[in-house]
C-alpha atoms as a PDB file:
ATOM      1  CA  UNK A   1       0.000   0.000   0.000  1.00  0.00           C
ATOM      2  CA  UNK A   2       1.574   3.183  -0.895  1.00  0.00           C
ATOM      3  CA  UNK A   3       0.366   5.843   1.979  1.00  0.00           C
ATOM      4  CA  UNK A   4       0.445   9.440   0.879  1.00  0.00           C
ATOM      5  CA  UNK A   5       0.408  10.619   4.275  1.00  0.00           C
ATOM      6  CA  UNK A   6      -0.020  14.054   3.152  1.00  0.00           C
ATOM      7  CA  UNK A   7      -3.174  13.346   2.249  1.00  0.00           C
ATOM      8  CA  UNK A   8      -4.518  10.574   4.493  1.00  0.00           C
ATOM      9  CA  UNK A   9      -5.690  10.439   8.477  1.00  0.00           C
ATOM     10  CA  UNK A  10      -5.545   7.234  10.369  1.00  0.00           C
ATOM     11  CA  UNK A  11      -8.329   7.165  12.577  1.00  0.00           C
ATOM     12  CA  UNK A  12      -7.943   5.555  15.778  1.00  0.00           C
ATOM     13  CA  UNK A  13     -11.504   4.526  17.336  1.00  0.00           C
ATOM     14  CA  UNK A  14     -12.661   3.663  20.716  1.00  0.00           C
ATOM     15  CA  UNK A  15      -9.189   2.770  22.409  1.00  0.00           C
ATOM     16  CA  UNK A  16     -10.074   3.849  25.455  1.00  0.00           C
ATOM     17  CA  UNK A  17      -9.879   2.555  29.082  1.00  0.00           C
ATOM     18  CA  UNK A  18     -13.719   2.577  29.111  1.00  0.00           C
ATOM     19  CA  UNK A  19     -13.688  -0.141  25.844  1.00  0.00           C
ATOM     20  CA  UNK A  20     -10.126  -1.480  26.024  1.00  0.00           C
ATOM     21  CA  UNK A  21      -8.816  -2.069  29.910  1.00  0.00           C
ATOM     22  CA  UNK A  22     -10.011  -5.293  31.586  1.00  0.00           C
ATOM     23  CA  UNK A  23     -10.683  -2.878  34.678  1.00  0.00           C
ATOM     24  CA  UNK A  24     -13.044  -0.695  33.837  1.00  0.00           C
ATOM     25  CA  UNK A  25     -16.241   0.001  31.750  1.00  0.00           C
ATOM     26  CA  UNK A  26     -17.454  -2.695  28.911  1.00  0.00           C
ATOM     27  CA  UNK A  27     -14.831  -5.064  29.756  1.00  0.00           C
ATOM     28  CA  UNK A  28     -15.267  -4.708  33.678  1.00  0.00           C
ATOM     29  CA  UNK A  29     -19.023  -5.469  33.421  1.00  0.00           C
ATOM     30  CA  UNK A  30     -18.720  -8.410  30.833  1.00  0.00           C
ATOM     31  CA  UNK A  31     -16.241  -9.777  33.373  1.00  0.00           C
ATOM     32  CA  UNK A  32     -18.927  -9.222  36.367  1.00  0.00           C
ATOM     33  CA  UNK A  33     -21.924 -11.102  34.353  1.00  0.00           C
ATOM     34  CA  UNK A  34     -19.672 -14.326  33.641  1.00  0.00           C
ATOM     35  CA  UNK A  35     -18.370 -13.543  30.264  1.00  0.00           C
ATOM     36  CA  UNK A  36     -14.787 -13.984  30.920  1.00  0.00           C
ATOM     37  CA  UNK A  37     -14.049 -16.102  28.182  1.00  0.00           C
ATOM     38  CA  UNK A  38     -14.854 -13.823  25.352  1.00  0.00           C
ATOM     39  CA  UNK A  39     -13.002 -11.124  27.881  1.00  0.00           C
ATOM     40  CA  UNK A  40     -10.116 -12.975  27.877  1.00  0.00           C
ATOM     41  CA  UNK A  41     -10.174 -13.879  24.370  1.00  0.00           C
ATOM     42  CA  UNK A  42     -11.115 -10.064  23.270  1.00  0.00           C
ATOM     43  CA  UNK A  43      -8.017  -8.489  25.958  1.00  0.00           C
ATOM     44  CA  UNK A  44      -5.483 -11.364  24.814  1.00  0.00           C
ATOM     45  CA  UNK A  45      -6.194 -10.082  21.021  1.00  0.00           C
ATOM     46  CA  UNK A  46      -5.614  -6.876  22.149  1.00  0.00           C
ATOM     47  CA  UNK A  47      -2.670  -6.618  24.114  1.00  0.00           C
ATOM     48  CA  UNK A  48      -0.626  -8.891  21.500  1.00  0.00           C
ATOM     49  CA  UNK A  49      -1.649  -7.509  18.360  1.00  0.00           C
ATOM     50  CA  UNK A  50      -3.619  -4.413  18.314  1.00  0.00           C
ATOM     51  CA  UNK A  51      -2.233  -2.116  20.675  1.00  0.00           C
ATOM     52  CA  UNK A  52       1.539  -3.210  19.135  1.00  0.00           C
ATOM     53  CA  UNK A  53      -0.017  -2.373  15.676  1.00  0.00           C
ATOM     54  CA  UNK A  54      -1.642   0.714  16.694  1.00  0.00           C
ATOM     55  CA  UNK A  55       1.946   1.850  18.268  1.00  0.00           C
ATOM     56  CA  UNK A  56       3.567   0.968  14.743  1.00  0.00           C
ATOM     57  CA  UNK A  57       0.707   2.502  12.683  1.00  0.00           C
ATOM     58  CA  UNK A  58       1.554   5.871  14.912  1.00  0.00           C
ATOM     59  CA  UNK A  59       5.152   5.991  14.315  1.00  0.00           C
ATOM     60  CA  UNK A  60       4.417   5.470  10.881  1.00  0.00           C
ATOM     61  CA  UNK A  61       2.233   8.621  11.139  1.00  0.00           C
ATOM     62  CA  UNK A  62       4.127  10.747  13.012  1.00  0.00           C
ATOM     63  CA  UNK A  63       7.660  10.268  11.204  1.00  0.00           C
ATOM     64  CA  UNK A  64       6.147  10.993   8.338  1.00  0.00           C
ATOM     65  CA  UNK A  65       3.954  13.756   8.543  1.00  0.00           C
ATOM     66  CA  UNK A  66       0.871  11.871   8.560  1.00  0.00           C
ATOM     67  CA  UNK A  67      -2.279  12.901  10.544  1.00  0.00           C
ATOM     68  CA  UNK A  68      -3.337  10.496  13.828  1.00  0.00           C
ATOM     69  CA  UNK A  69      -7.409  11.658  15.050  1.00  0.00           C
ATOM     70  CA  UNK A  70      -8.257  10.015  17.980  1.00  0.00           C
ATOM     71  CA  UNK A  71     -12.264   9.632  18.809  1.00  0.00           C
ATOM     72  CA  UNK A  72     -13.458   8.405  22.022  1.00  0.00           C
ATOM     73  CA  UNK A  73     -16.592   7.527  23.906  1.00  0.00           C
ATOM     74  CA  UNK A  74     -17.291  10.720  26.082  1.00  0.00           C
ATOM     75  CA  UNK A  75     -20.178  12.399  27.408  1.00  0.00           C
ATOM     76  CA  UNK A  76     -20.044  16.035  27.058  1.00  0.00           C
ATOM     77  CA  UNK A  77     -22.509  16.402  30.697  1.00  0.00           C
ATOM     78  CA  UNK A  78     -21.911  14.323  33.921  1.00  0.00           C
ATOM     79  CA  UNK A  79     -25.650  12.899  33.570  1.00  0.00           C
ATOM     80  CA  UNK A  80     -25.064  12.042  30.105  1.00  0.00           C
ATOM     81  CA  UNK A  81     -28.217  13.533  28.599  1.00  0.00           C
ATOM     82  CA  UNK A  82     -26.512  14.430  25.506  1.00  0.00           C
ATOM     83  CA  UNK A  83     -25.840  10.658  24.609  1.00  0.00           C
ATOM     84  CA  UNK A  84     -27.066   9.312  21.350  1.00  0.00           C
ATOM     85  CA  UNK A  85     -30.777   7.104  21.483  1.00  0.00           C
ATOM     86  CA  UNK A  86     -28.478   4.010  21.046  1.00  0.00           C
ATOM     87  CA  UNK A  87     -26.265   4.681  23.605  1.00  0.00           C
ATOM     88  CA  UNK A  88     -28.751   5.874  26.337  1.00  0.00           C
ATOM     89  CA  UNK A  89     -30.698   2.685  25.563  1.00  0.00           C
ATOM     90  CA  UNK A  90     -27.682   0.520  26.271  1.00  0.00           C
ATOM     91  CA  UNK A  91     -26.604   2.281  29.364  1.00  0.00           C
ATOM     92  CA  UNK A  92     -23.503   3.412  27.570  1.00  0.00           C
ATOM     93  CA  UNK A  93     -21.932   6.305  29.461  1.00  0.00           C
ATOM     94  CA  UNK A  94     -18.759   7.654  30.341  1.00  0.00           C
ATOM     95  CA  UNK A  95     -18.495  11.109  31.612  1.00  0.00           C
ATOM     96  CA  UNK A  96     -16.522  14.129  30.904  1.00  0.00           C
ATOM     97  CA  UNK A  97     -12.741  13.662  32.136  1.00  0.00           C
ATOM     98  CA  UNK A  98     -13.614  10.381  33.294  1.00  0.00           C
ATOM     99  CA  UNK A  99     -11.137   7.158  33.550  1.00  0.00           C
ATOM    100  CA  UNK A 100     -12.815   5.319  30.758  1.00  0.00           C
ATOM    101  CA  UNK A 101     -12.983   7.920  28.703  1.00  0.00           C
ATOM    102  CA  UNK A 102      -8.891   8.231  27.975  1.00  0.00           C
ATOM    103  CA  UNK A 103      -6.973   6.958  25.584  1.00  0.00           C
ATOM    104  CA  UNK A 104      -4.856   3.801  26.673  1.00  0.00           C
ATOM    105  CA  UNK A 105      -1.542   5.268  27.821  1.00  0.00           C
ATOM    106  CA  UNK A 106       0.458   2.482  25.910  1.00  0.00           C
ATOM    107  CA  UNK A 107      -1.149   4.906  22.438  1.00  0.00           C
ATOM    108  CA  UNK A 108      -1.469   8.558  23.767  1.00  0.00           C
ATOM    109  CA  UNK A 109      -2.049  11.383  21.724  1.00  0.00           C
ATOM    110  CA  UNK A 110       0.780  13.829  21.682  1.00  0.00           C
ATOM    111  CA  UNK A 111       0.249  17.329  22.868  1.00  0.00           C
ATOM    112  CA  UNK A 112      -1.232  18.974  18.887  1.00  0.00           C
ATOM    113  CA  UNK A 113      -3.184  15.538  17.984  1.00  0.00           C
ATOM    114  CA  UNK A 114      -7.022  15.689  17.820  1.00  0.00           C
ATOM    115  CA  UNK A 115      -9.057  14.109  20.173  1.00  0.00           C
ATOM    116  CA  UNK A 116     -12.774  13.610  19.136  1.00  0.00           C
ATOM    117  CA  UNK A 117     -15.605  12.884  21.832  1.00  0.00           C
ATOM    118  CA  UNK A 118     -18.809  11.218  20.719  1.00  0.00           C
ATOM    119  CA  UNK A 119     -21.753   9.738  22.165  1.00  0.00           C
ATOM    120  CA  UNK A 120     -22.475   7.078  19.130  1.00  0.00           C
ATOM    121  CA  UNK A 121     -21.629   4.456  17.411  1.00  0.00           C
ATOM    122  CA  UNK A 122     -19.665   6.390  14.018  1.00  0.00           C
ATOM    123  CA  UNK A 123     -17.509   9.221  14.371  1.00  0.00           C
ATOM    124  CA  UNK A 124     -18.537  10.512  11.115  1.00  0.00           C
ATOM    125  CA  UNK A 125     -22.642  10.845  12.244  1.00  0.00           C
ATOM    126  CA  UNK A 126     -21.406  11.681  15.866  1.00  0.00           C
ATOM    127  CA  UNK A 127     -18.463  14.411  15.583  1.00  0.00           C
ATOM    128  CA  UNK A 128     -16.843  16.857  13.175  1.00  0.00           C
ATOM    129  CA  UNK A 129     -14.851  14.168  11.647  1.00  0.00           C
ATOM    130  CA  UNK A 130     -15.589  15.300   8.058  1.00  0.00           C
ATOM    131  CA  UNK A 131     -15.208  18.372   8.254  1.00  0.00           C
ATOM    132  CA  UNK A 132     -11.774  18.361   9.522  1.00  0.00           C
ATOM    133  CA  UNK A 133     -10.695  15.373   7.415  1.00  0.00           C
ATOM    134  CA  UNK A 134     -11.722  18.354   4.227  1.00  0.00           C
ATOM    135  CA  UNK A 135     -10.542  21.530   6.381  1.00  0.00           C
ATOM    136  CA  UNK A 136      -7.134  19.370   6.354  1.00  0.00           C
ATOM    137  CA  UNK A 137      -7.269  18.119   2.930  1.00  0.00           C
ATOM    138  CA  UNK A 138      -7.154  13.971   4.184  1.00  0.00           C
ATOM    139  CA  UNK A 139      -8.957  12.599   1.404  1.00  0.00           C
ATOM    140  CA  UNK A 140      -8.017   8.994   2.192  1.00  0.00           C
ATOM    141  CA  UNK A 141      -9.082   7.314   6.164  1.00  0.00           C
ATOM    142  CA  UNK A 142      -7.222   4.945   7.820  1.00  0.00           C
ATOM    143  CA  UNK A 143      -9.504   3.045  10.201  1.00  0.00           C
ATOM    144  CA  UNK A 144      -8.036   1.101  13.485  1.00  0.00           C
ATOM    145  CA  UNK A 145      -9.346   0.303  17.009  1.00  0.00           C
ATOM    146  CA  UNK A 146     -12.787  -1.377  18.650  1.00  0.00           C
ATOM    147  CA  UNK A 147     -15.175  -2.676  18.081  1.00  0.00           C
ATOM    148  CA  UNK A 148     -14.953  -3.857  14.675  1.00  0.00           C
ATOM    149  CA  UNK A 149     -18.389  -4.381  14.230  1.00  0.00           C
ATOM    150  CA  UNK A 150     -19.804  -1.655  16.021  1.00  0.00           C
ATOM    151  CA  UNK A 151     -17.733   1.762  16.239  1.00  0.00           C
ATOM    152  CA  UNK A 152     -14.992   0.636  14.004  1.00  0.00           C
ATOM    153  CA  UNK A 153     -17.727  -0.847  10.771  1.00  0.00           C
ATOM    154  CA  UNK A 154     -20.021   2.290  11.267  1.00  0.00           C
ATOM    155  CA  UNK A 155     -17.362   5.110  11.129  1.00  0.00           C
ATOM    156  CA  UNK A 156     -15.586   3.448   8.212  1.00  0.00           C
ATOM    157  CA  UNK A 157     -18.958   2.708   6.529  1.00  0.00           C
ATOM    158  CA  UNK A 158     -20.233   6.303   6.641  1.00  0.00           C
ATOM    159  CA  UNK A 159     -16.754   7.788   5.413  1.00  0.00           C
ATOM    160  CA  UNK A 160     -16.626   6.024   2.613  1.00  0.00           C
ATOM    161  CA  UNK A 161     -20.429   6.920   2.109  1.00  0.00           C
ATOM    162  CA  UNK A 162     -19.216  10.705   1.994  1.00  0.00           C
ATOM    163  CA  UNK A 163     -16.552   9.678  -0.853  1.00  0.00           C
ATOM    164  CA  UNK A 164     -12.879   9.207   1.292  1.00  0.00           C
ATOM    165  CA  UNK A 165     -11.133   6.310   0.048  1.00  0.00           C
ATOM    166  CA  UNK A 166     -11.686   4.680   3.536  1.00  0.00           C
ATOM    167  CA  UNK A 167      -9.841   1.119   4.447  1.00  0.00           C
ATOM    168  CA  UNK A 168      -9.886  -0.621   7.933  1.00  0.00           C
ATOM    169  CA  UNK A 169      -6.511  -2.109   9.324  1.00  0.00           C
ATOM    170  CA  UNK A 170      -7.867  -5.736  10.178  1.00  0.00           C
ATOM    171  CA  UNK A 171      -4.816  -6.507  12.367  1.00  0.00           C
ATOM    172  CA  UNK A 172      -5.410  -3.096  14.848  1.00  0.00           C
ATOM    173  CA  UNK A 173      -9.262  -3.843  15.116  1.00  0.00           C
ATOM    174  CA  UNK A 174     -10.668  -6.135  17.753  1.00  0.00           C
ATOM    175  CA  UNK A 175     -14.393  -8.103  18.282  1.00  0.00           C
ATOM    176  CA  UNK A 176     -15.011 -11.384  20.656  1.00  0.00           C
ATOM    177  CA  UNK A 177     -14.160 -13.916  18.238  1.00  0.00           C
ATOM    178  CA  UNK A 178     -13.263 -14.557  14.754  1.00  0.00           C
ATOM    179  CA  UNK A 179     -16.759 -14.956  13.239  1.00  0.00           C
ATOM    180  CA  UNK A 180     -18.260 -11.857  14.358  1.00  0.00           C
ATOM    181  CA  UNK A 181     -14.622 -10.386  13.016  1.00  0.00           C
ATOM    182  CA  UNK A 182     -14.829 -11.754   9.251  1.00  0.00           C
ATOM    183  CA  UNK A 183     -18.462 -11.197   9.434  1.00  0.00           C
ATOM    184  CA  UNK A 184     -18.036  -7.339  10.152  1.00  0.00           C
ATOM    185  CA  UNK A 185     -14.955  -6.943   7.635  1.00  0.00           C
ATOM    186  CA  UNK A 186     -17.662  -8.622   5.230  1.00  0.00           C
ATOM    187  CA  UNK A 187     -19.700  -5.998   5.793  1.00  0.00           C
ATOM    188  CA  UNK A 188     -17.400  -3.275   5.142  1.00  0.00           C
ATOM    189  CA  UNK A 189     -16.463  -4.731   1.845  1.00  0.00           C
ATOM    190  CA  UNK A 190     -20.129  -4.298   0.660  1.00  0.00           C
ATOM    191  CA  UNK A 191     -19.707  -1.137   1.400  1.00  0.00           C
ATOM    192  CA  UNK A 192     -16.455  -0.049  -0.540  1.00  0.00           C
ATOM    193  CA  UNK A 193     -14.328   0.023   2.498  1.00  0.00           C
ATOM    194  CA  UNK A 194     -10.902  -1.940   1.352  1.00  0.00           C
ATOM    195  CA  UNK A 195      -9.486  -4.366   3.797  1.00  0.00           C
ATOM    196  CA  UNK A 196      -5.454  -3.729   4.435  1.00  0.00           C
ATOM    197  CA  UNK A 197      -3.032  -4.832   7.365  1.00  0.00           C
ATOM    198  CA  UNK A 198      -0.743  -2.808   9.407  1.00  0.00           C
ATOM    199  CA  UNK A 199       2.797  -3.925   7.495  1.00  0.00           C
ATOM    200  CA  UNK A 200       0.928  -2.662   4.546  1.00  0.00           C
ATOM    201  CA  UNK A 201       0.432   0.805   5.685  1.00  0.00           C
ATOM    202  CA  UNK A 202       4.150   0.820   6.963  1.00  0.00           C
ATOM    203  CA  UNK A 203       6.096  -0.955   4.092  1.00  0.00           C
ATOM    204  CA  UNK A 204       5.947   2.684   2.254  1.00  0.00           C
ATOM    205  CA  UNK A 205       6.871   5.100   5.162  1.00  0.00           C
ATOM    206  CA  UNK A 206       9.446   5.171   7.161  1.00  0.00           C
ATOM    207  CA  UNK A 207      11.084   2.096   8.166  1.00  0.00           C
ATOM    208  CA  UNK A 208       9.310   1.058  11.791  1.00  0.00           C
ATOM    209  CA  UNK A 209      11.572  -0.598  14.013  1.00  0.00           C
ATOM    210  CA  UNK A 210      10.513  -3.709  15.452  1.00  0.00           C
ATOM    211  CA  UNK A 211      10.870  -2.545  18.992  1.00  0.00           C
ATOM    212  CA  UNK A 212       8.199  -0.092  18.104  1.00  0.00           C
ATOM    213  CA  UNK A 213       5.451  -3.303  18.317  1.00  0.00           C
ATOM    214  CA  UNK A 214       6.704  -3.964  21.330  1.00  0.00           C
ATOM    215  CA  UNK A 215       4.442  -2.737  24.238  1.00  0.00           C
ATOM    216  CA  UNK A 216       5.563  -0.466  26.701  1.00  0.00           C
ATOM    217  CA  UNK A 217       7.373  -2.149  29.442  1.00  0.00           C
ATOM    218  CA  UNK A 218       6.315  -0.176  32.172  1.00  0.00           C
ATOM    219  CA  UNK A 219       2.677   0.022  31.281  1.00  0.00           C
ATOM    220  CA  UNK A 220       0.079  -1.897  33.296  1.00  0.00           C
ATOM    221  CA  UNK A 221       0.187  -5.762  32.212  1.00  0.00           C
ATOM    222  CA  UNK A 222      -3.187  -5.996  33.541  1.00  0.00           C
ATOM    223  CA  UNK A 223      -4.658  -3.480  31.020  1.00  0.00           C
ATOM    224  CA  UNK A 224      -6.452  -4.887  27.545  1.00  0.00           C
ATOM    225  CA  UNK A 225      -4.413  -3.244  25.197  1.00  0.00           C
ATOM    226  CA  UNK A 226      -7.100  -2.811  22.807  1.00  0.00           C
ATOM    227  CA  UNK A 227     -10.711  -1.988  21.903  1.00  0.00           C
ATOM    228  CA  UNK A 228     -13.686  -2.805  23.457  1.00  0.00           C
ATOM    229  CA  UNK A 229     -16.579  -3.548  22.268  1.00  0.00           C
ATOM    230  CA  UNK A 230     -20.061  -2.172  21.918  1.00  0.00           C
END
């Protein structure tokens, strides 16, 4: 894949303590009802491969110019009343400068990188996504985070509905098992979104070195490096 990163955003969605640390938020509460399986199962996928991609997709970014967006679930009131129907029906709420509502440490935003709050499932319905992807001339989206069939599938679904050459990094997107994962990317190929992989994106830029997929020794080993789920 040959990245012109002056003209493409990768788009990092939901990876968030709230939808991507086994102690707090979705993942906390899937643990409580008995679920710990497909919490295991979703954590374990991302603390080996999608947080380590993410980091490499990043460096990719930043040494070369590119543009990294983060969106995350975030109430903009403590009470949540400015939530989305789906959200408020689901009890989906994190509030303003909340825990679960920052990014993982392991993937930080620098100081100058966006940070988009949203109370839905696509960033594209639920933010200003598309009007900063034009104001900034990124006519190609990168896609990456949780969950793939939720967040992840809607966002890239409505960008490429609004005419970006939009592609989802399967290998830095998480779900709670394999089916519901091929079934979502599925989806997203009905819908013109292409399917790529993170040594794709990076084979182009600069060269990444492997100690960049390497997660952060001194983060939290008990964390889920990588995108909940909705």
């Amino acid at each position: 894949m040959n990245v012109d990163y002056a003209q493409t955003a990768l788009v990092v969605v939901d990876m968030q303590y709230g939808d991507a640390h086994r102690d707090y938020g979705l993942l906390k509460d899937k643990r409580a009802a008995g679920l710990v399986d497909d919490v295991e199962r979703y954590a374990t996928r991302l603390d080996t491969v999608v947080v380590p991609n993410i980091q490499r997709l990043l460096a990719a970014f930043r040494e070369n110019g590119g543009e990294a967006i983060f969106v995350r679930i975030e109430s903009l009131t403590e009470d949540g009343r400015d939530r989305g129907p789906e959200h408020r029906q689901r009890g989906i709420h994190f509030p303003p400068g909340s825990r679960e509502g920052a990014i993982l440490e392991e993937i930080a935003p620098l100081e100058d990188e966006i940070v988009l709050s949203k109370t839905c499932g696509s960033a594209i319905r639920g933010t200003n996504l598309e009007y900063l992807l034009r104001s900034m001339g990124r006519e190609r989206v990168l896609v990456c985070g949780v969950v793939t069939g939720s967040c992840v599938q809607a966002t890239a679904n409505d960008a490429a509905a609004r005419g970006f050459e939009t592609s989802v990094i399967e290998d830095a997107t998480a779900t709670w098992n394999d089916e519901m994962q091929n079934a979502a990317l599925d989806v997203m190929r009905s819908h013109g979104v292409a399917i790529t992989s993170t040594t794709a994106v990076c084979a182009r830029g600069a060269a990444i070195p492997l100690a960049a997929t390497v997660a952060n020794p001194n983060s939290d080993l008990s964390r889920v490096s990588a995108g909940a789920g909705e």
